[in-house]
N, C-alpha and C. Protein backbone atom coordinates (compact mmCIF):
# COMPACT_ATOMS: atom_id res chain seq x y z
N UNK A 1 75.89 133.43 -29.53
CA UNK A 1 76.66 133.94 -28.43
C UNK A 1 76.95 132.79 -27.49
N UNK A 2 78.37 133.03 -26.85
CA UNK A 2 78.33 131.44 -25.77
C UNK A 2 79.20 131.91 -25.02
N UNK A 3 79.08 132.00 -23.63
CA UNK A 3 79.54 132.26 -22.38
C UNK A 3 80.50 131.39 -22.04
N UNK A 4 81.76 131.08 -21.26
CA UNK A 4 82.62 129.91 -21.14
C UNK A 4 83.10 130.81 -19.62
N UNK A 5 82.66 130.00 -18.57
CA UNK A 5 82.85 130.08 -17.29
C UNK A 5 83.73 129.24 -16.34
N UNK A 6 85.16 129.45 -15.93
CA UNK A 6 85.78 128.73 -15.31
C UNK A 6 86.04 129.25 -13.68
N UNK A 7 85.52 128.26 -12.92
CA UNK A 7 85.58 128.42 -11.19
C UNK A 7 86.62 127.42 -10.74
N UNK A 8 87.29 128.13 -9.69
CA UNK A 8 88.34 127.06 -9.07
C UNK A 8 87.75 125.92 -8.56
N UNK A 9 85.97 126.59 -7.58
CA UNK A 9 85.67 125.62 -6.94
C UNK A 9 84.47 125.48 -6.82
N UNK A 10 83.44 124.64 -6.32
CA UNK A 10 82.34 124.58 -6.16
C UNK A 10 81.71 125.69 -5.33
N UNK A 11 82.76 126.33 -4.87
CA UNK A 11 81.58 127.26 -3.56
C UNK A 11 81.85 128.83 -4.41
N UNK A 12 82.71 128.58 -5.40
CA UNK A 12 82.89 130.04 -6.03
C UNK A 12 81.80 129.96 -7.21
N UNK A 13 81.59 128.75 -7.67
CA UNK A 13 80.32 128.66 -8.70
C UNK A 13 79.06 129.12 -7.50
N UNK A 14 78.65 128.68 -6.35
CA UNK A 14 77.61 128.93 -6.02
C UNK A 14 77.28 130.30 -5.40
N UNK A 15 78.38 131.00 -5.10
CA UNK A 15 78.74 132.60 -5.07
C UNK A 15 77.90 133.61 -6.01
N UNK A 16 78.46 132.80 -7.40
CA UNK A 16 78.05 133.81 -8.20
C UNK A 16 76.47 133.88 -8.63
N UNK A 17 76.14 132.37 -8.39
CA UNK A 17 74.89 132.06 -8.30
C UNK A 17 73.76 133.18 -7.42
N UNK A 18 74.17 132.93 -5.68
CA UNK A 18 73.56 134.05 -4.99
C UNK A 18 73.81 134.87 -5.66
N UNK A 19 74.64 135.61 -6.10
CA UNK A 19 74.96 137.06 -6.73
C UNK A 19 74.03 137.41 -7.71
N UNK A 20 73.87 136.28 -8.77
CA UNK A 20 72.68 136.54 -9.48
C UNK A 20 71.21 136.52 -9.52
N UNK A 21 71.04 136.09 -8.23
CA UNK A 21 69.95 136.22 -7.97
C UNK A 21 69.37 137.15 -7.05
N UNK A 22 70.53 138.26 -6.31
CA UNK A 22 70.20 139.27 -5.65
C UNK A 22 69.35 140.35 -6.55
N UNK A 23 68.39 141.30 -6.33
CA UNK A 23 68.63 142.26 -6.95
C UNK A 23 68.84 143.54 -6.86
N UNK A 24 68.45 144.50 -7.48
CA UNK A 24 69.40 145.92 -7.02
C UNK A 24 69.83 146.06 -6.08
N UNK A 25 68.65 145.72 -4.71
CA UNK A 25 68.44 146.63 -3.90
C UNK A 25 69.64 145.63 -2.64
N UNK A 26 69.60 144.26 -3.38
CA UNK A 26 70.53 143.51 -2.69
C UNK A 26 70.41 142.58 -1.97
N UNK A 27 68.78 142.70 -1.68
CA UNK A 27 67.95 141.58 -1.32
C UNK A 27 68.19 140.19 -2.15
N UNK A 28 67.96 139.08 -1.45
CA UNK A 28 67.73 137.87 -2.20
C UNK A 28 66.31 137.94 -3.20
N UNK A 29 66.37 137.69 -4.26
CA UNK A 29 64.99 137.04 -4.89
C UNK A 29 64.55 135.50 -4.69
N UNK A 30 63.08 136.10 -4.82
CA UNK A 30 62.44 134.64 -4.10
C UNK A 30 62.72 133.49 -4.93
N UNK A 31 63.45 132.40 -4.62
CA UNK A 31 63.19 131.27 -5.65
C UNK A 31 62.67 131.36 -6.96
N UNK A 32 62.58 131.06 -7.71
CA UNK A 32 61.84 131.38 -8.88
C UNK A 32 60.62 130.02 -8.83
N UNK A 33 59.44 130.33 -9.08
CA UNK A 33 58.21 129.98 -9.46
C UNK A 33 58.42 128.69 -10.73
N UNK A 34 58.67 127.23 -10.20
CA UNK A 34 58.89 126.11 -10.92
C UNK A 34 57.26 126.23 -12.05
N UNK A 35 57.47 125.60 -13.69
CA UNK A 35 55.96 125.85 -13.71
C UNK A 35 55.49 124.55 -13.28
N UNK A 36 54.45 124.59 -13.41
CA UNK A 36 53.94 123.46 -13.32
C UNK A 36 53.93 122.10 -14.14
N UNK A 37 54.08 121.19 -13.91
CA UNK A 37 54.15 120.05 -14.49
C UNK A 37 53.27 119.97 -16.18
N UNK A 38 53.78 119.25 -17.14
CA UNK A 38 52.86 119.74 -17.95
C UNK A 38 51.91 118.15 -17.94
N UNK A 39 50.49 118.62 -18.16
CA UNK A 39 49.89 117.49 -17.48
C UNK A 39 49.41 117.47 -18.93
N UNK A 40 49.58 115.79 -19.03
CA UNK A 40 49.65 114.92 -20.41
C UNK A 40 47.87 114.80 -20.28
N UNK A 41 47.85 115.27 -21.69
CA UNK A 41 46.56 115.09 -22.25
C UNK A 41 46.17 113.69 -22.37
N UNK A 42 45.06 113.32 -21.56
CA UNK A 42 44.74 111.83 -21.83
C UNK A 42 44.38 111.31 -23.67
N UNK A 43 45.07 109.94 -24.30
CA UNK A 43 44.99 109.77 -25.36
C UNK A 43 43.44 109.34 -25.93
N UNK A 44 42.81 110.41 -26.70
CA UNK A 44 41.54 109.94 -27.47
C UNK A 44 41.31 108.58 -27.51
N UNK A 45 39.98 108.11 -27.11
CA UNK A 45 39.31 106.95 -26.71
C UNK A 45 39.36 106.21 -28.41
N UNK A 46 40.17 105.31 -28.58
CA UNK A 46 40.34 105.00 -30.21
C UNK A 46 38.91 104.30 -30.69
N UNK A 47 38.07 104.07 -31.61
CA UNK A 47 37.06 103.66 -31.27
C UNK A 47 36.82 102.45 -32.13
N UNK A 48 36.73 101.03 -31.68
CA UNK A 48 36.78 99.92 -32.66
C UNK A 48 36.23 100.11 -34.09
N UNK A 49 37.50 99.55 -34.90
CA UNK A 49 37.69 99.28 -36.56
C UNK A 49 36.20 98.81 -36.34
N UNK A 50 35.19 99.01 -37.06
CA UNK A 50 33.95 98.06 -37.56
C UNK A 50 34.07 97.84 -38.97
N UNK A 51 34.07 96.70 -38.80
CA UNK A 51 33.98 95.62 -40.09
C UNK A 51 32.65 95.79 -40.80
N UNK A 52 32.95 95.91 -42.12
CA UNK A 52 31.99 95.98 -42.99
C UNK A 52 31.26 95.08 -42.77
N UNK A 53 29.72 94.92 -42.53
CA UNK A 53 29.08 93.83 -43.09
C UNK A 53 29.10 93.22 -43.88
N UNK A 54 28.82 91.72 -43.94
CA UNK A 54 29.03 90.94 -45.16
C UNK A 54 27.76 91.45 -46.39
N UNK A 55 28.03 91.27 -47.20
CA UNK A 55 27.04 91.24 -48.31
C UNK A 55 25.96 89.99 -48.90
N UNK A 56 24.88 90.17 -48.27
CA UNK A 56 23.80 89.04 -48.23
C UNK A 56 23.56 89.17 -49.89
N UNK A 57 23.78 87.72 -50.20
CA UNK A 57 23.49 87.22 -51.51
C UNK A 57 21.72 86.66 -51.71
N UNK A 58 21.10 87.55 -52.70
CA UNK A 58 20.37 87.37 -52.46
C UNK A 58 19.92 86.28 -54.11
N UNK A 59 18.75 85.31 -53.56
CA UNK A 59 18.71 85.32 -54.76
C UNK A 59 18.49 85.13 -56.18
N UNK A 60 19.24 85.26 -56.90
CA UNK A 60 18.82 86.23 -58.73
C UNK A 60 17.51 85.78 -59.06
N UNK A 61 16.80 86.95 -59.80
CA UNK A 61 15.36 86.37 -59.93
C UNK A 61 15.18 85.10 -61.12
N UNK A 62 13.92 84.72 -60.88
CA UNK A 62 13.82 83.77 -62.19
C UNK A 62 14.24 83.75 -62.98
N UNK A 63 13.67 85.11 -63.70
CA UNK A 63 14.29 85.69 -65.61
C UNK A 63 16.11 85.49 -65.69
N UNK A 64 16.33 86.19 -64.48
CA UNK A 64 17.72 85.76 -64.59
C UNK A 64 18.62 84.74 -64.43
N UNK A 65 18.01 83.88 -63.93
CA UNK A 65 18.57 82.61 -63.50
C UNK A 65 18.93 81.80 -65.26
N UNK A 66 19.65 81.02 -65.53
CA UNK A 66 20.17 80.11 -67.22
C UNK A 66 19.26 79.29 -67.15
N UNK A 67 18.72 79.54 -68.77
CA UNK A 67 17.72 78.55 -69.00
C UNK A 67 18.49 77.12 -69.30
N UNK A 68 18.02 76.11 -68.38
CA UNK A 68 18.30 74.72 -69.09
C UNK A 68 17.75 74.21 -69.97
N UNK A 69 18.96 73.63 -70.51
CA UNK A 69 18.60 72.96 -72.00
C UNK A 69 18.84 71.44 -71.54
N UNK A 70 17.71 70.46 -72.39
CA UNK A 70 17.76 69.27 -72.05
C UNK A 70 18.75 68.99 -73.83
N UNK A 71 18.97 67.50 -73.68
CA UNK A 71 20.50 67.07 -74.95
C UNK A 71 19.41 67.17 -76.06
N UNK A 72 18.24 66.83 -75.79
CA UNK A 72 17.00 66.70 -77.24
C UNK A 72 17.03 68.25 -77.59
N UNK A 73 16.71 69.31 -76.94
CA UNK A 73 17.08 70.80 -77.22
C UNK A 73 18.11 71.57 -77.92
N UNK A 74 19.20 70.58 -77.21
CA UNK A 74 20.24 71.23 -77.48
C UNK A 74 20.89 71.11 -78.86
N UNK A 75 20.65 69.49 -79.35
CA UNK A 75 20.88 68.98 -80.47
C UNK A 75 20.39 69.65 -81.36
N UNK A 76 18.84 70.20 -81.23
CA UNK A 76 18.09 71.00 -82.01
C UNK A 76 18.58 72.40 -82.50
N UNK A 77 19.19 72.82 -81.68
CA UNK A 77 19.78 74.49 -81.67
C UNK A 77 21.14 74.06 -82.76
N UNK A 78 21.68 73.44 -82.46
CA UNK A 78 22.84 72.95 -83.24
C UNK A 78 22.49 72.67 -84.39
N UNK A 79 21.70 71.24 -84.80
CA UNK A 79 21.36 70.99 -86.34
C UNK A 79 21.33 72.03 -87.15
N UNK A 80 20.39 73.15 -85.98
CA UNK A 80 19.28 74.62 -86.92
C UNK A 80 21.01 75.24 -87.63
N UNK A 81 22.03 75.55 -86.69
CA UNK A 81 23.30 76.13 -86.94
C UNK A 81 24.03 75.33 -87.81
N UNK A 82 23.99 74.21 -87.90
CA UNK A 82 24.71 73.64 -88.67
C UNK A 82 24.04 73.71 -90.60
N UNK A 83 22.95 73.78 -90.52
CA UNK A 83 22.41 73.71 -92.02
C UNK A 83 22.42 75.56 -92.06
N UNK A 84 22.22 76.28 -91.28
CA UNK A 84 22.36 77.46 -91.65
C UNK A 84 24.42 77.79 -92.14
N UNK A 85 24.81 76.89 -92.38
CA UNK A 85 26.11 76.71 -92.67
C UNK A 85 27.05 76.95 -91.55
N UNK A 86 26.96 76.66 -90.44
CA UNK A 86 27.97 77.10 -89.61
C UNK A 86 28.57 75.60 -89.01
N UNK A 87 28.86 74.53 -89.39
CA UNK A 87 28.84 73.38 -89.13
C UNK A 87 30.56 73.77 -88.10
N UNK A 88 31.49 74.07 -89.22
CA UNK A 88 32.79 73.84 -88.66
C UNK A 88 32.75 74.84 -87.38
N UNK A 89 32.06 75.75 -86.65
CA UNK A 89 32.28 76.86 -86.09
C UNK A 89 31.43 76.14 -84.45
N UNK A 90 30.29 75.21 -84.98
CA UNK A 90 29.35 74.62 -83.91
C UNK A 90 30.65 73.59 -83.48
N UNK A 91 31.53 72.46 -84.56
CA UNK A 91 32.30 71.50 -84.00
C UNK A 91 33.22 72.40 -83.34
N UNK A 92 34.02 73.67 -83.71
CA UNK A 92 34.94 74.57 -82.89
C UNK A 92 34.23 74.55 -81.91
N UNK A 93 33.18 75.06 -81.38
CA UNK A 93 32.89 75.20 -80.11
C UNK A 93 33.02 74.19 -79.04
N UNK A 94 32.52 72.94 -79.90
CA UNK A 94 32.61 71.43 -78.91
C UNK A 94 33.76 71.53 -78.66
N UNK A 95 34.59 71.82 -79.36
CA UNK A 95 35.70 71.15 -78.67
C UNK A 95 37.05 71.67 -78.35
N UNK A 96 36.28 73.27 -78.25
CA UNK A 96 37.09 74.41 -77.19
C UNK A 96 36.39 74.27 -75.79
N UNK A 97 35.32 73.38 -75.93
CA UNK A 97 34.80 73.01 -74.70
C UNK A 97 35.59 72.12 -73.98
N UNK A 98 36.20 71.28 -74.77
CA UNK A 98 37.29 70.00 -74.41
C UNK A 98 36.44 68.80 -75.01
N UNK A 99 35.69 68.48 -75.75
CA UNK A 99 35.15 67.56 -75.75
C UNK A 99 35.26 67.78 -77.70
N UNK A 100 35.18 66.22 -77.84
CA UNK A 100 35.50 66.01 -79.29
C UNK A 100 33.95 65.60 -80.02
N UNK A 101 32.80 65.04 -78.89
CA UNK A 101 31.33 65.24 -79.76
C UNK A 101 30.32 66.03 -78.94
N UNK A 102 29.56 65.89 -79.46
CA UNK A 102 28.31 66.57 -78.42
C UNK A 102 27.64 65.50 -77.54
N UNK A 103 27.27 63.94 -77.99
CA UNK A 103 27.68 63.19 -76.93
C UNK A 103 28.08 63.23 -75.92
N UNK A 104 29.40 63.44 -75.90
CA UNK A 104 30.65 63.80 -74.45
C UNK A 104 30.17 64.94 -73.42
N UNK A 105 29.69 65.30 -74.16
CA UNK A 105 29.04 66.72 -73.02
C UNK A 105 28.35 66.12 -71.71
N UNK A 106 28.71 66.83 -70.62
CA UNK A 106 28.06 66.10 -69.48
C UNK A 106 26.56 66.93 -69.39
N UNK A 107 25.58 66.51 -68.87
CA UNK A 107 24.22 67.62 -68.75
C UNK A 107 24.74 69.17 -68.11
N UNK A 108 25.30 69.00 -67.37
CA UNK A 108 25.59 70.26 -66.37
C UNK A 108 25.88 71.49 -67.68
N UNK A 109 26.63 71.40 -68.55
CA UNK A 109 27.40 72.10 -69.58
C UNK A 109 26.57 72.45 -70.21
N UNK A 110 25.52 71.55 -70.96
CA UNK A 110 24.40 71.91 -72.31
C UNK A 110 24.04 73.62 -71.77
N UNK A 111 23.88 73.93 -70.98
CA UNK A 111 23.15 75.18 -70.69
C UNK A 111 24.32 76.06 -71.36
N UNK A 112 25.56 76.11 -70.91
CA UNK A 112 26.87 76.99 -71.72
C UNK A 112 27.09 76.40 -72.82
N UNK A 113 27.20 75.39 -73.24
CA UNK A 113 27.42 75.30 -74.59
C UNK A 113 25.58 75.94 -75.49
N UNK A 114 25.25 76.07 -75.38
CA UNK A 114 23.99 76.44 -76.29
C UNK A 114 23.89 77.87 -75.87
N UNK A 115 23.97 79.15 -75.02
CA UNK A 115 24.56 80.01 -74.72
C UNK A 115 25.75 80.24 -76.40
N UNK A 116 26.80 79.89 -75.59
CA UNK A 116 27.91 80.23 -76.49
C UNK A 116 27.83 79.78 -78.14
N UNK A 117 26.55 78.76 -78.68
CA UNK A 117 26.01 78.55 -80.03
C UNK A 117 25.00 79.60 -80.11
N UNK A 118 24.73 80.11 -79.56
CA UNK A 118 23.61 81.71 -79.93
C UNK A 118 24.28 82.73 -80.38
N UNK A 119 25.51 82.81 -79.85
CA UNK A 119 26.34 84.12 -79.47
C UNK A 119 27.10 83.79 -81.10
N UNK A 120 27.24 82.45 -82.39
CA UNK A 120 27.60 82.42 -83.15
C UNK A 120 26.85 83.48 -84.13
């Protein structure tokens, strides 16, 4: 529904205004009762992101820690693999290690390379 209201003038718009706000009896009605402001809810106290604690490394026990192999050891584990026929599979390993003898091996390594000759 839509009403379309045309006044010559400003004081004939405010005419009809009083008019509508008389009622029956012809009396003025009181102003109308503004509501009240709507009063903004204060925003929830956000409460700091806490960061995970770090994860303390603790650590690994003995048993678990890699047994080192000294080059006299290691040579030993190898020979045993090599006469049990696995010769070409022990040189594959050297030298998917990058290294072309067992010589070349630096100490740090013997512990993974003799590891990965068990696992043959």
């Amino acid at each position: 529904m839509s009403i379309t209201v045309v006044y010559k003038d400003l004081e004939e718009m405010k005419a009809l205004a009083r008019e509508l706000l008389k009622d029956e009896l012809g009396q003025q009605k009181p102003e109308p009762v503004k509501a009240p402001k709507a009063v903004k809810e204060p925003e929830p106290v956000k409460e700091p992101v806490k960061k995970p604690e770090p994860v303390k490394e603790t650590a690994p026990e003995p048993a678990a820690l890699e047994k080192t192999y000294s080059k006299p050891e290691a040579r030993k584990i190898l020979a045993d693999l090599r006469a049990a026929g696995k010769k070409d599979a022990v040189t594959a390993l050297i030298r998917e290690m990058g290294y072309e003898k067992f010589p070349e091996i630096p100490d740090e390594r013997i512990g993974e390379l003799v590891e990965k000759a068990r696992a043959l």
